[in-house]
Protein backbone atom coordinates (compact mmCIF):
# COMPACT_ATOMS: atom_id res chain seq x y z
CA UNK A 1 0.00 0.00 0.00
CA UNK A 2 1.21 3.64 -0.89
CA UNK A 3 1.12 5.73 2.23
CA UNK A 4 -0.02 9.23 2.13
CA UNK A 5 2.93 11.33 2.98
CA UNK A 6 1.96 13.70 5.56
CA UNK A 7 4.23 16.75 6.92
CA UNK A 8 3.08 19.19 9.82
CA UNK A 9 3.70 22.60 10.00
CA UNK A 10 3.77 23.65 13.62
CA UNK A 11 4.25 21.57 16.90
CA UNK A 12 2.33 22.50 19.76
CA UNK A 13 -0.60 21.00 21.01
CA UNK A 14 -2.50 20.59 17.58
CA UNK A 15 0.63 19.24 15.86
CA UNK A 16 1.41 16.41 18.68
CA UNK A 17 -2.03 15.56 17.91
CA UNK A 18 -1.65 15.11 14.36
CA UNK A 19 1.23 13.02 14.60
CA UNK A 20 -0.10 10.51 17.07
CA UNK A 21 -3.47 10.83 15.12
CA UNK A 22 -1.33 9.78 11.77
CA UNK A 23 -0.13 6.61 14.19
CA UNK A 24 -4.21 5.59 14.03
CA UNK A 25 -4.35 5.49 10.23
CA UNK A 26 -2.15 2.98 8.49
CA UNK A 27 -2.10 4.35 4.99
CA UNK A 28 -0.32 7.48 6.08
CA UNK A 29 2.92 8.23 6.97
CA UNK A 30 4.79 10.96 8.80
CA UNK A 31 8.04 12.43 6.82
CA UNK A 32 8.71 15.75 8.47
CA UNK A 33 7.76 18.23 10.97
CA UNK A 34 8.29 21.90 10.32
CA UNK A 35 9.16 24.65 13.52
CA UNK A 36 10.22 28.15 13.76
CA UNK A 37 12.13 26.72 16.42
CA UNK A 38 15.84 25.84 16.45
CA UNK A 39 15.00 22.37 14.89
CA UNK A 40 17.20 20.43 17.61
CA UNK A 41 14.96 21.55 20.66
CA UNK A 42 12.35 20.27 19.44
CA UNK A 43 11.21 16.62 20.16
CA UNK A 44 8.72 14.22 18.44
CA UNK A 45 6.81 11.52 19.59
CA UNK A 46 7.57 9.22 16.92
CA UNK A 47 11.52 8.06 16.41
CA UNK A 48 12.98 8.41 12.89
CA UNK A 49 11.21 11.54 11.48
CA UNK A 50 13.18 14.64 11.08
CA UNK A 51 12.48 17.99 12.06
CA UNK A 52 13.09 21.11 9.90
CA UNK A 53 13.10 24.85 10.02
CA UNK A 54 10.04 26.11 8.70
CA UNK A 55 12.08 28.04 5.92
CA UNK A 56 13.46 25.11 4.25
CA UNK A 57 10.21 23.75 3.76
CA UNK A 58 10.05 24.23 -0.13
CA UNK A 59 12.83 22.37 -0.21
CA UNK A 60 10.16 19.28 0.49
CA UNK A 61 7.77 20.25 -2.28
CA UNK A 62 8.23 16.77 -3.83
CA UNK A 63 8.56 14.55 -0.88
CA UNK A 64 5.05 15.44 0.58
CA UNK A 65 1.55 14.57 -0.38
CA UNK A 66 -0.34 16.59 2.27
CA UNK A 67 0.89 19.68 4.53
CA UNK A 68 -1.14 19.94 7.71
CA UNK A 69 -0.71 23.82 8.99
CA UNK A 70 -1.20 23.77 12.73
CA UNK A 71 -0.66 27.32 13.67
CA UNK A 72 -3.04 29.54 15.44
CA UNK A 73 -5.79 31.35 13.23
CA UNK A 74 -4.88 35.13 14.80
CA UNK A 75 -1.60 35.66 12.62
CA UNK A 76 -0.28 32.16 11.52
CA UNK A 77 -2.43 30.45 8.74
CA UNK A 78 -3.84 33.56 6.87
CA UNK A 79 0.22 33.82 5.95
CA UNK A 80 1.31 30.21 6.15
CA UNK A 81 -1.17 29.18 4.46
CA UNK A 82 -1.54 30.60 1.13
CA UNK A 83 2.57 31.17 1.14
CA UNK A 84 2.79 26.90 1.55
CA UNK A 85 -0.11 26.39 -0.87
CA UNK A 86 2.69 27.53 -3.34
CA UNK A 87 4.65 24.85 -3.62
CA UNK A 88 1.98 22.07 -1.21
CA UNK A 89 -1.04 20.54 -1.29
CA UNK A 90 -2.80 21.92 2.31
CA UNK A 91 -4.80 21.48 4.70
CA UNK A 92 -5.55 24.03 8.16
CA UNK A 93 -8.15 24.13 10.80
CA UNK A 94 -8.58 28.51 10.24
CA UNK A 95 -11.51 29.59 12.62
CA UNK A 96 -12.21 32.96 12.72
CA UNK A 97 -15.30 32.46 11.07
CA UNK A 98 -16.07 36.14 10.07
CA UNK A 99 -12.32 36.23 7.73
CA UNK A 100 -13.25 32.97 6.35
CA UNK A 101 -14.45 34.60 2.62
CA UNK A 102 -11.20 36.42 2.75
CA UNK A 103 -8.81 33.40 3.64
CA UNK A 104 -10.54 31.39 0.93
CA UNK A 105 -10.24 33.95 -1.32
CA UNK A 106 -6.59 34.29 -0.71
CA UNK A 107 -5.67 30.44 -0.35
CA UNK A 108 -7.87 29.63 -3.99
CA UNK A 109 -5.57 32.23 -5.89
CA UNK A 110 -2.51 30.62 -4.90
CA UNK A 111 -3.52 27.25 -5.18
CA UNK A 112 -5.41 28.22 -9.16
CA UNK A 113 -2.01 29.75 -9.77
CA UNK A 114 0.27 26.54 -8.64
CA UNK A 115 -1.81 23.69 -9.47
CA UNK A 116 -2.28 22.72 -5.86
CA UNK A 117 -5.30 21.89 -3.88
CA UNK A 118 -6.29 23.25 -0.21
CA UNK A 119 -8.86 22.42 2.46
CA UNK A 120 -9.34 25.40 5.34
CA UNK A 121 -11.32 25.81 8.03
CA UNK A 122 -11.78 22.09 9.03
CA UNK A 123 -11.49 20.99 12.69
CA UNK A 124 -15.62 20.80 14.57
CA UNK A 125 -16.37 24.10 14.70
CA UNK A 126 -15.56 25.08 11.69
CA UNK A 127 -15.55 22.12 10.03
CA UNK A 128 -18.03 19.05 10.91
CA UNK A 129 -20.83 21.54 13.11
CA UNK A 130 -20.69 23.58 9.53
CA UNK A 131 -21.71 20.36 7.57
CA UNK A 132 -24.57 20.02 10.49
CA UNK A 133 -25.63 23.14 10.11
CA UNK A 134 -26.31 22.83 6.02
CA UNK A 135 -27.58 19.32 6.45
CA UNK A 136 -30.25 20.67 9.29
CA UNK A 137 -31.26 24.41 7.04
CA UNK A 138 -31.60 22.24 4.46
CA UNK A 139 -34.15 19.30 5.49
CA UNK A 140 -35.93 21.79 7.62
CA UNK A 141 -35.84 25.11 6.12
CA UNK A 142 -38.97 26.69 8.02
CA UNK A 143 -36.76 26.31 11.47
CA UNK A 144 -34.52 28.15 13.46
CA UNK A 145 -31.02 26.61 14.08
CA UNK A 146 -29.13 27.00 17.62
CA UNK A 147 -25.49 26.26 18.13
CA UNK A 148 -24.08 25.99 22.29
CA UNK A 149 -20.35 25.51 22.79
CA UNK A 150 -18.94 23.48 25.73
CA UNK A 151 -18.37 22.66 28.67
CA UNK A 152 -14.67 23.36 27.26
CA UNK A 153 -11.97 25.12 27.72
CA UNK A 154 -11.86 28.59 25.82
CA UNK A 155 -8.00 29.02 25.10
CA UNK A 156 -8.27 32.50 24.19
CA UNK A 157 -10.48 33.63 27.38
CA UNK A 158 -7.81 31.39 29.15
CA UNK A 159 -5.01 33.46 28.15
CA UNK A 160 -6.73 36.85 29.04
CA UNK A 161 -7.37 35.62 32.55
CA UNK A 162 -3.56 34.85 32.58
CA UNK A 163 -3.11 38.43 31.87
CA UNK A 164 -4.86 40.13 34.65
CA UNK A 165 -2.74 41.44 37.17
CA UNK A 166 -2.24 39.32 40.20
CA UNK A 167 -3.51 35.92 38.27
CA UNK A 168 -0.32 33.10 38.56
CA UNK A 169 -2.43 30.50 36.81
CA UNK A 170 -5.97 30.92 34.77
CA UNK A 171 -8.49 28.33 32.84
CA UNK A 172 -11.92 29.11 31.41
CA UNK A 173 -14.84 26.95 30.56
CA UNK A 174 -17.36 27.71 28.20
CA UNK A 175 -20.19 26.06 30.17
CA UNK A 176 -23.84 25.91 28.06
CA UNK A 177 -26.99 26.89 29.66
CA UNK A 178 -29.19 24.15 30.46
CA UNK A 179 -32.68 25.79 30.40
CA UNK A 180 -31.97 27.47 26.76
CA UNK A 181 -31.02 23.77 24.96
CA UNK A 182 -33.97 22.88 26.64
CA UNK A 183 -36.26 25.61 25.62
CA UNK A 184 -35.25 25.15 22.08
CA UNK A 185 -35.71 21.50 22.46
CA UNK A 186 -39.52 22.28 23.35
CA UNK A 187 -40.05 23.62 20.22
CA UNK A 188 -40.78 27.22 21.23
CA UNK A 189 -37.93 28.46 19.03
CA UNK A 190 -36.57 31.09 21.49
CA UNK A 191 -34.78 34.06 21.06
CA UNK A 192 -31.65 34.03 23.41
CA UNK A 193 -29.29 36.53 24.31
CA UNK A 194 -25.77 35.61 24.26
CA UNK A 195 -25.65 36.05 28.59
CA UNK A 196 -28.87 33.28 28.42
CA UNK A 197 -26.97 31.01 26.04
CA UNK A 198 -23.53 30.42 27.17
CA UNK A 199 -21.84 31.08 31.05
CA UNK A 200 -18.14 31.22 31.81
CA UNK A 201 -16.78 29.89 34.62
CA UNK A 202 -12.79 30.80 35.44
CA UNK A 203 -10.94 28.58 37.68
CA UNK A 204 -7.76 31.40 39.65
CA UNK A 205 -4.31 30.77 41.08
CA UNK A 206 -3.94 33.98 42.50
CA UNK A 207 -0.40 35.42 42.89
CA UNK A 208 0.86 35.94 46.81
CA UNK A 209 -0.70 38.46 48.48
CA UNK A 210 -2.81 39.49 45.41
CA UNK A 211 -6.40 41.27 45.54
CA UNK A 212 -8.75 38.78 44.70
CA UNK A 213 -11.64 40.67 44.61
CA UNK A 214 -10.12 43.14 42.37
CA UNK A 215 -9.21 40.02 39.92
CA UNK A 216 -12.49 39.23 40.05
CA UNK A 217 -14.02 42.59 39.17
CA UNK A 218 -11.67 43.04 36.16
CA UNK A 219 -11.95 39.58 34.52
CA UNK A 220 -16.13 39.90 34.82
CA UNK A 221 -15.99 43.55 33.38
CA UNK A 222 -13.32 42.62 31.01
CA UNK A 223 -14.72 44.00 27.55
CA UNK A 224 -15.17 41.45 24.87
CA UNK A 225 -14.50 38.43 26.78
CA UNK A 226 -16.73 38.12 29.91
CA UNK A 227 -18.90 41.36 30.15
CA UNK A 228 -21.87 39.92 28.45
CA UNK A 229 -21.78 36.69 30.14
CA UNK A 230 -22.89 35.55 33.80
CA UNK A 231 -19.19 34.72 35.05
CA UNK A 232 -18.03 32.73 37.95
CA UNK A 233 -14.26 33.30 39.34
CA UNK A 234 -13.04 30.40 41.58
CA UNK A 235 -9.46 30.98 43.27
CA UNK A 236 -8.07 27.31 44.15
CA UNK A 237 -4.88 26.31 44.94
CA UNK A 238 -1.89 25.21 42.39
CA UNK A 239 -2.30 21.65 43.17
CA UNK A 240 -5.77 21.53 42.88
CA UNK A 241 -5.44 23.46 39.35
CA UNK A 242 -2.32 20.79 38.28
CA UNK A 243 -4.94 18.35 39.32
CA UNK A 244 -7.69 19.16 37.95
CA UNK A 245 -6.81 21.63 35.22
CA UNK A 246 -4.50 20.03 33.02
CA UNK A 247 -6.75 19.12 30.37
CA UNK A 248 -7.96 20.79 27.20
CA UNK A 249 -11.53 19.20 26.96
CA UNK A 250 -14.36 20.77 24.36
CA UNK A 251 -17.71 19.99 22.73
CA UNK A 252 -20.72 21.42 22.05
CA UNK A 253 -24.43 21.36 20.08
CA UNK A 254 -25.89 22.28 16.82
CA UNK A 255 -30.18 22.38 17.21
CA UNK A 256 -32.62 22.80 14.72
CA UNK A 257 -35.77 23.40 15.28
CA UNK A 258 -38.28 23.29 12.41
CA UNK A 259 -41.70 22.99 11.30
CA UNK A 260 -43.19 20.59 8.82
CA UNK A 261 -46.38 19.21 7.61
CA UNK A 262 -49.82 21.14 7.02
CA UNK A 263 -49.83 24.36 8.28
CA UNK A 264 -46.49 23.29 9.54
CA UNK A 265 -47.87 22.55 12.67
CA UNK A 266 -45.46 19.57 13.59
CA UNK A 267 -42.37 19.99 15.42
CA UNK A 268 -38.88 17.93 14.20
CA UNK A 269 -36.16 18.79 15.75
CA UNK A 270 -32.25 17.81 14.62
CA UNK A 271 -29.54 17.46 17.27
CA UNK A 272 -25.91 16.96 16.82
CA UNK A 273 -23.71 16.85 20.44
CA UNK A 274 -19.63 16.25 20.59
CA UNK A 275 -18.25 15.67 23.79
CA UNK A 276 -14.20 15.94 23.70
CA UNK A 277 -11.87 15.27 26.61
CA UNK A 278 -9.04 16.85 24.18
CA UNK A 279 -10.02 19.67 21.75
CA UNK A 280 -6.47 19.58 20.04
CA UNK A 281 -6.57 15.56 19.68
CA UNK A 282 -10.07 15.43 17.92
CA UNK A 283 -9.53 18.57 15.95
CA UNK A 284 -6.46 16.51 14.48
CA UNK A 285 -8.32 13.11 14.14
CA UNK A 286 -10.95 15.37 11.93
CA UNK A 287 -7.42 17.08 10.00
CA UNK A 288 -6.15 13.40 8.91
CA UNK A 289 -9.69 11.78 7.68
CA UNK A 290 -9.27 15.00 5.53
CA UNK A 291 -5.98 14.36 4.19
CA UNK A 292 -6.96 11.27 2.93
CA UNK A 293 -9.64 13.03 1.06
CA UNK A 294 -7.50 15.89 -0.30
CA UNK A 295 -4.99 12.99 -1.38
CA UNK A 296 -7.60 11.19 -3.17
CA UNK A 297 -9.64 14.81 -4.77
CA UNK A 298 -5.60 15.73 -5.52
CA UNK A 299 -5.00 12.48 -7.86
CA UNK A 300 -8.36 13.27 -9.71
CA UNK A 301 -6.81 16.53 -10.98
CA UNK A 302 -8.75 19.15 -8.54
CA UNK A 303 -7.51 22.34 -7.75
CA UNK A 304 -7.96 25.26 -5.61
CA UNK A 305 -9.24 25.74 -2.28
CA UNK A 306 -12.15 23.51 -0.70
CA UNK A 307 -14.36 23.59 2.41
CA UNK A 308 -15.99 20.66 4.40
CA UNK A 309 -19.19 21.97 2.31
CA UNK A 310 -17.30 20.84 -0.76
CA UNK A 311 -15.93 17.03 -0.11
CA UNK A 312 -17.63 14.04 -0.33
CA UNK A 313 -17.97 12.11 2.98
CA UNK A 314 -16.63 9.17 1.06
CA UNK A 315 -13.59 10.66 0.53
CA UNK A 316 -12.98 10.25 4.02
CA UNK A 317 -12.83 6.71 4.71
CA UNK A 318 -10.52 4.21 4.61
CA UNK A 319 -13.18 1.64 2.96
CA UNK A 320 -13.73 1.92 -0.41
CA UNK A 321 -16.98 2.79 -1.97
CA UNK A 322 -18.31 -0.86 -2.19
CA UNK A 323 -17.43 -1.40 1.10
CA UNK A 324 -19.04 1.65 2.60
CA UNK A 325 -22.39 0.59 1.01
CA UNK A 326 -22.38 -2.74 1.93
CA UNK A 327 -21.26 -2.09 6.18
CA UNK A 328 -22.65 1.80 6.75
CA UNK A 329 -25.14 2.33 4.30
């Protein structure tokens, strides 16, 4: 069997999950990781594969099927990204949903100009709660469709915690409010606030000496993070944080609720649930099944840049299309 050759671009917690994520699939291979490190500091799981600065990359054009991008969406991928679609075939897990249009945009013109082909935006949210979304709008288009994130940790209301004066250690959970999935599970088709939707708990290792109740005042008024939520601040102590703390869990919901029938006077309602005890790990699970479909879309002769909206689930799977029919059909 001809393994996919895979190469990662980045190597923090998204890129150790690709790599042990790679380990699960048997038609794939690992053949290089790529760091703006000092290559020899940085250590991989697996024995044997080299690591390489991450601007001698081009220098790999030919000895890699697939370049996974694992950099953070802020300032990484909307350069790495289009700049390695130059000479790779890529694939990145981009999530600021609002500068999605513009990274495609960007991304498609390099690949159109290269002959390469990209995937962005994949991971669950972007990525497989976008493909719920369509599936629900579409089946029941007189509806209203809900989506609730968590209980998970929110890396980037994580670090601002960190950065409040007086905070040693800081962890946020997205936490979803119980009586809004249930009022749109009866049907009613609420309008909710984002404060009714969604609270935020923060879990504090407060420095020495440190004013907690001034912590706490500044991360619940802190503008565009926790102002329009109901927030919790816990201070506990750096054991109980190592101890209970250390993970990156995740999940969430996408509801519809829609009408059908005569009048459309009977309820359906669609619900799709992930619960995650490691965000980075499935995000990367979601990144290889999607290599294997880029590798396949590549050898058909397509080009440019593609969304989850845009691949066949078949592409995705090991089995072949026979199979698939015959065991999950």
């Amino acid at each position: 069997m001809e393994k996919i050759r895979i190469g990662i671009v980045g190597y923090g917690n998204l890129g150790k999950g690709v790599e042990l994520a790679i380990r699960q699939n048997e038609d794939m291979e690992l053949v290089g990781v790529f760091t703006r490190r000092a290559p020899k500091t940085v250590k991989l799981l697996t024995e044997g594969v080299p690591v390489y600065h991450i601007d001698a990359a081009a220098d790999m054009k030919d000895k890699i099927d697939v370049m996974i991008l694992c950099g953070g969406s802020a300032t990484d991928l909307p350069e790495q990204t289009p700049e390695l679609a130059k000479y790779f075939n890529v694939i990145d897990s981009f999530d600021t949903h609002a500068r999605i249009p513009e990274h495609f945009a960007n991304v498609d013109k390099v690949c159109r100009e290269n002959g390469n082909l990209a995937f962005i935006s994949l991971g669950w949210d972007p990525g497989l709660f976008s493909l719920n979304r369509l599936y629900a709008e579409s089946i029941l288009p007189s509806g209203k469709t809900y989506t609730f994130w968590g209980k998970g940790v929110s890396q980037g209301h994580s670090d601002a915690i960190r950065r409040v004066e007086g905070v040693k250690r800081g962890i946020q959970y997205t936490v979803p409010v119980d009586a809004a999935m249930d009022a749109v599970r009866s049907g009613s088709q609420p309008e909710l606030s984002t404060r009714e939707k969604h609270e935020r708990v923060c879990f504090v290792v407060a420095e020495d000496g440190a004013d907690k109740e001034k912590i706490t005042e500044t991360i619940k008024n802190m503008k565009n993070y926790f102002d329009e939520y109901n927030t919790t601040v816990n201070f506990i102590s750096d054991e109980e944080f190592e101890a209970q703390h250390n993970k990156m869990p995740h999940g969430g919901f996408v509801m519809r609720s829609g009408k059908t029938g005569d009048g459309e006077k009977t309820h359906q309602m669609i619900e799709y649930s992930l619960k995650l005890e490691s965000n980075p790990e499935f995000t990367a699970s979601v990144l290889i099944a999607y290599a294997r479909a880029l590798s396949r879309m590549k050898a058909e002769g397509i080009v440019g840049c593609k969304t989850a909206f845009d691949i066949a689930p078949a592409y995705l799977s090991r089995l072949s299309g026979e199979e698939l029919r015959a065991s999950m059909l």
